[in-house]
N, C-alpha and C. Protein backbone atom coordinates (compact mmCIF):
# COMPACT_ATOMS: atom_id res chain seq x y z
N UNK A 1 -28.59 57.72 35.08
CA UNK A 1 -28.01 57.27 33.83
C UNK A 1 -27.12 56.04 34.06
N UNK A 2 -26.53 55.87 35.22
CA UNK A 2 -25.47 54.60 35.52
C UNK A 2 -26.17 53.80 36.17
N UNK A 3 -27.95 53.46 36.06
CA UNK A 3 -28.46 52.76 36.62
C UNK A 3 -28.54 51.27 36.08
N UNK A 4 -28.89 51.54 34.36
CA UNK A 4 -28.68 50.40 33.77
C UNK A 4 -27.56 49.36 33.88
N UNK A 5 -25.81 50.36 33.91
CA UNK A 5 -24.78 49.53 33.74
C UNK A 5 -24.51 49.05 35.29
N UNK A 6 -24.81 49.96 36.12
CA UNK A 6 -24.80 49.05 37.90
C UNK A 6 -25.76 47.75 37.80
N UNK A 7 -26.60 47.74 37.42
CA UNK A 7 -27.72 46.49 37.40
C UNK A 7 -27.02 45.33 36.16
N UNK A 8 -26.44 46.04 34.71
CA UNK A 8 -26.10 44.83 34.16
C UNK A 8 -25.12 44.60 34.82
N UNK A 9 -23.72 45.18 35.11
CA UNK A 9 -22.76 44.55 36.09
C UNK A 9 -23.35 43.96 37.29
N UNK A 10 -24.41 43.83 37.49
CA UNK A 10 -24.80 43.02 38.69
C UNK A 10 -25.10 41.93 38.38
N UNK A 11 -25.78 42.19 37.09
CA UNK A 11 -26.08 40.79 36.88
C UNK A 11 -25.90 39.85 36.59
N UNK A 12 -24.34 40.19 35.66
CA UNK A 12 -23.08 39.43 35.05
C UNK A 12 -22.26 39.22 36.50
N UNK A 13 -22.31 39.45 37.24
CA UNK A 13 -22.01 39.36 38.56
C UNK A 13 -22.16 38.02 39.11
N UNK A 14 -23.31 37.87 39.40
CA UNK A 14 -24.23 36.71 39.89
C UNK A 14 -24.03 36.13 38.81
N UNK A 15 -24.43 36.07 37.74
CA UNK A 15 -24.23 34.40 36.73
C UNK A 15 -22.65 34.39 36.63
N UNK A 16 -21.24 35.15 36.75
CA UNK A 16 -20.28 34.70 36.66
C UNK A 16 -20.02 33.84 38.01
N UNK A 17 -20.45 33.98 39.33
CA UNK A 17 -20.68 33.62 40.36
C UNK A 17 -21.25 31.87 40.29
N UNK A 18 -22.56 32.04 39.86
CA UNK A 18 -22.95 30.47 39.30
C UNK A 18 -22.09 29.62 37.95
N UNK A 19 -21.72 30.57 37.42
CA UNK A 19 -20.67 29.87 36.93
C UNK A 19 -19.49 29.30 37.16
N UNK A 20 -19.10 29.83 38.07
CA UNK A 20 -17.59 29.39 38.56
C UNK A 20 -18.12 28.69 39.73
N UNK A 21 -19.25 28.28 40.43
CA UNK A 21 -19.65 28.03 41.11
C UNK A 21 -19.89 26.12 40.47
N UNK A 22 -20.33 26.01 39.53
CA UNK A 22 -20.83 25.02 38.65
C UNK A 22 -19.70 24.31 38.65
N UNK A 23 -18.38 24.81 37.78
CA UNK A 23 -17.78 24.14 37.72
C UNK A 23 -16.62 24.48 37.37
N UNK A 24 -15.94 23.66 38.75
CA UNK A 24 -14.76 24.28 39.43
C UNK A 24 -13.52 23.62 38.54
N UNK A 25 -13.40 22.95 38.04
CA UNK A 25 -12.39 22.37 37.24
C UNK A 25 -12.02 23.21 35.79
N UNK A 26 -13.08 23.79 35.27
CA UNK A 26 -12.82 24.64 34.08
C UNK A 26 -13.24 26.30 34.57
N UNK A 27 -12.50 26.50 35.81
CA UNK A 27 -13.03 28.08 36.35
C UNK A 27 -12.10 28.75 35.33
N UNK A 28 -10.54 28.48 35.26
CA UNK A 28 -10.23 29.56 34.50
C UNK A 28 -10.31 30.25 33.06
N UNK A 29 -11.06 29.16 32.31
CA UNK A 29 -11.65 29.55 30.58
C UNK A 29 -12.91 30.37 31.17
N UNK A 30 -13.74 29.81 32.19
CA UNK A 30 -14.65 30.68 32.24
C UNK A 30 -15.03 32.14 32.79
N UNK A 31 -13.60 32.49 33.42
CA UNK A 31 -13.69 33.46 34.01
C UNK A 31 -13.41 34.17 32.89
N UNK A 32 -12.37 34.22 31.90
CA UNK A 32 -11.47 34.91 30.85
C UNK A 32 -12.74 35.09 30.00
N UNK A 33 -13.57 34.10 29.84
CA UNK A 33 -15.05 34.50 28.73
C UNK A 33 -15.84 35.27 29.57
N UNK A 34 -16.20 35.61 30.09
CA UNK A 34 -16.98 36.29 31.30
C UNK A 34 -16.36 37.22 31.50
N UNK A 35 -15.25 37.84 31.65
CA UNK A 35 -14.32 38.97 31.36
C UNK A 35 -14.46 39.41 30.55
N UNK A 36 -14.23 38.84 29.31
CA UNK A 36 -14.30 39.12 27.98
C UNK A 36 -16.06 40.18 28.08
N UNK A 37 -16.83 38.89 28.00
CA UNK A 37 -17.90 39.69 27.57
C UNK A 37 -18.53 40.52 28.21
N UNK A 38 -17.99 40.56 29.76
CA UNK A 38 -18.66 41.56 30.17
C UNK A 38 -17.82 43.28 29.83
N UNK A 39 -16.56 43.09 29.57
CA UNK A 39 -16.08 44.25 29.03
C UNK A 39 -16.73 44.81 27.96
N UNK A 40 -17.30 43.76 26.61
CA UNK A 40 -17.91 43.52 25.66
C UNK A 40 -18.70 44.39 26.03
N UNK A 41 -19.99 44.72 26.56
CA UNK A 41 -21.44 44.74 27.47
C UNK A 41 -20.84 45.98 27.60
N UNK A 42 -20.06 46.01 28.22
CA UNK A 42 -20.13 47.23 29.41
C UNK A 42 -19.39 48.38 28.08
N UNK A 43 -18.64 48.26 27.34
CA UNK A 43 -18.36 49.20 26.31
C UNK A 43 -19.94 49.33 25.64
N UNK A 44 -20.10 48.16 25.25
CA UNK A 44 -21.20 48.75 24.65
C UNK A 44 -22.63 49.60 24.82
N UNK A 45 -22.61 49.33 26.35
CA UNK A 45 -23.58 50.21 27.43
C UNK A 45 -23.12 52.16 26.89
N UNK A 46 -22.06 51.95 27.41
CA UNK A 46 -21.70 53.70 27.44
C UNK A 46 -21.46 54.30 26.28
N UNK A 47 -21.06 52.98 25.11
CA UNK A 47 -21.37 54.14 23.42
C UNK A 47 -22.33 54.34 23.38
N UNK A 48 -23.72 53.45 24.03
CA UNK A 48 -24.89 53.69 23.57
C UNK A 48 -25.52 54.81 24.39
N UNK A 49 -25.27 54.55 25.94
CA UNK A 49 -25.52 55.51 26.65
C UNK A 49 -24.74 57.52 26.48
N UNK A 50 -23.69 57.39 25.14
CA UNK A 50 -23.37 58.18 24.87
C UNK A 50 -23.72 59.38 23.64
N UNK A 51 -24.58 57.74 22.63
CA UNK A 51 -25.03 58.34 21.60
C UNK A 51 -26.06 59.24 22.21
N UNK A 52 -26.88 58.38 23.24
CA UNK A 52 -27.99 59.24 23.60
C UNK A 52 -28.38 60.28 24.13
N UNK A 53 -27.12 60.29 24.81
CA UNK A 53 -26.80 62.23 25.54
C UNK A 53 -26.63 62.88 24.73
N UNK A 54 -25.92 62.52 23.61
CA UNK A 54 -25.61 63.55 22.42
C UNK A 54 -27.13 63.96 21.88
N UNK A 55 -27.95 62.87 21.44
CA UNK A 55 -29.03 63.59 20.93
C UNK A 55 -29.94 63.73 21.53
N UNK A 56 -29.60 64.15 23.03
CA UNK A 56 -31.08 64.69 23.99
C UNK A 56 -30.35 66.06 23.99
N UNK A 57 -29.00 66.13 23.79
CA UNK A 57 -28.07 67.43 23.90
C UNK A 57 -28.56 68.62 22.93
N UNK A 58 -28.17 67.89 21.88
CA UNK A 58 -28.55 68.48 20.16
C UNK A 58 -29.91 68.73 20.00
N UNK A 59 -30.77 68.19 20.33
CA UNK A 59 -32.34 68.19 20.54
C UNK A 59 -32.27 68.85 21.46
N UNK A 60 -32.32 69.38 22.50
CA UNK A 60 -32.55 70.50 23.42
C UNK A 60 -31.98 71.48 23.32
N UNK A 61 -31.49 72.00 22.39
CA UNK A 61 -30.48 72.78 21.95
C UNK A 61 -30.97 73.80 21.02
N UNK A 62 -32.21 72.87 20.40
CA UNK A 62 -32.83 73.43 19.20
C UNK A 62 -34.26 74.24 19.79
N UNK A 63 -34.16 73.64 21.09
CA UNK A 63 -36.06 74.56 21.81
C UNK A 63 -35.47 75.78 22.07
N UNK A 64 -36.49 76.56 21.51
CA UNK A 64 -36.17 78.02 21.79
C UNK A 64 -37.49 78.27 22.81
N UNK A 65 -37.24 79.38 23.57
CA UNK A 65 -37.86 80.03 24.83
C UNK A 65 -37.93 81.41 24.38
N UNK A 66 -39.33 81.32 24.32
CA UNK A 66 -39.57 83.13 24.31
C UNK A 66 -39.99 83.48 25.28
């Protein structure tokens, strides 16, 4: 389940990397946007990754076993 958000934090990883890499005179706006959105990302990973436990939860909940 934390496979997706290890790989997108990886990958915001590496392009914040080429970014600050690019260009070194405006590193600190770009780090603070890149912060920004990867917090952005990464909240939005685990509501989603949360809705979905809920309804594999609620849905498995409902199979009955005779």
């Amino acid at each position: 389940m934390l496979a997706p958000l290890h790989l997108l934090l990886l990958l915001l990883t590496v392009r914040l990397h080429d970014v600050r890499d690019r260009d070194r005179d405006d590193r600190g706006a770009s780090v603070v946007e890149w912060v920004i959105i990867t917090a952005l990302l990464v909240g939005l990973a685990v509501l989603v990754a949360g809705v979905i436990t809920q309804l594999v939860t609620s849905q498995s909940q409902k199979i009955q076993v005779d």
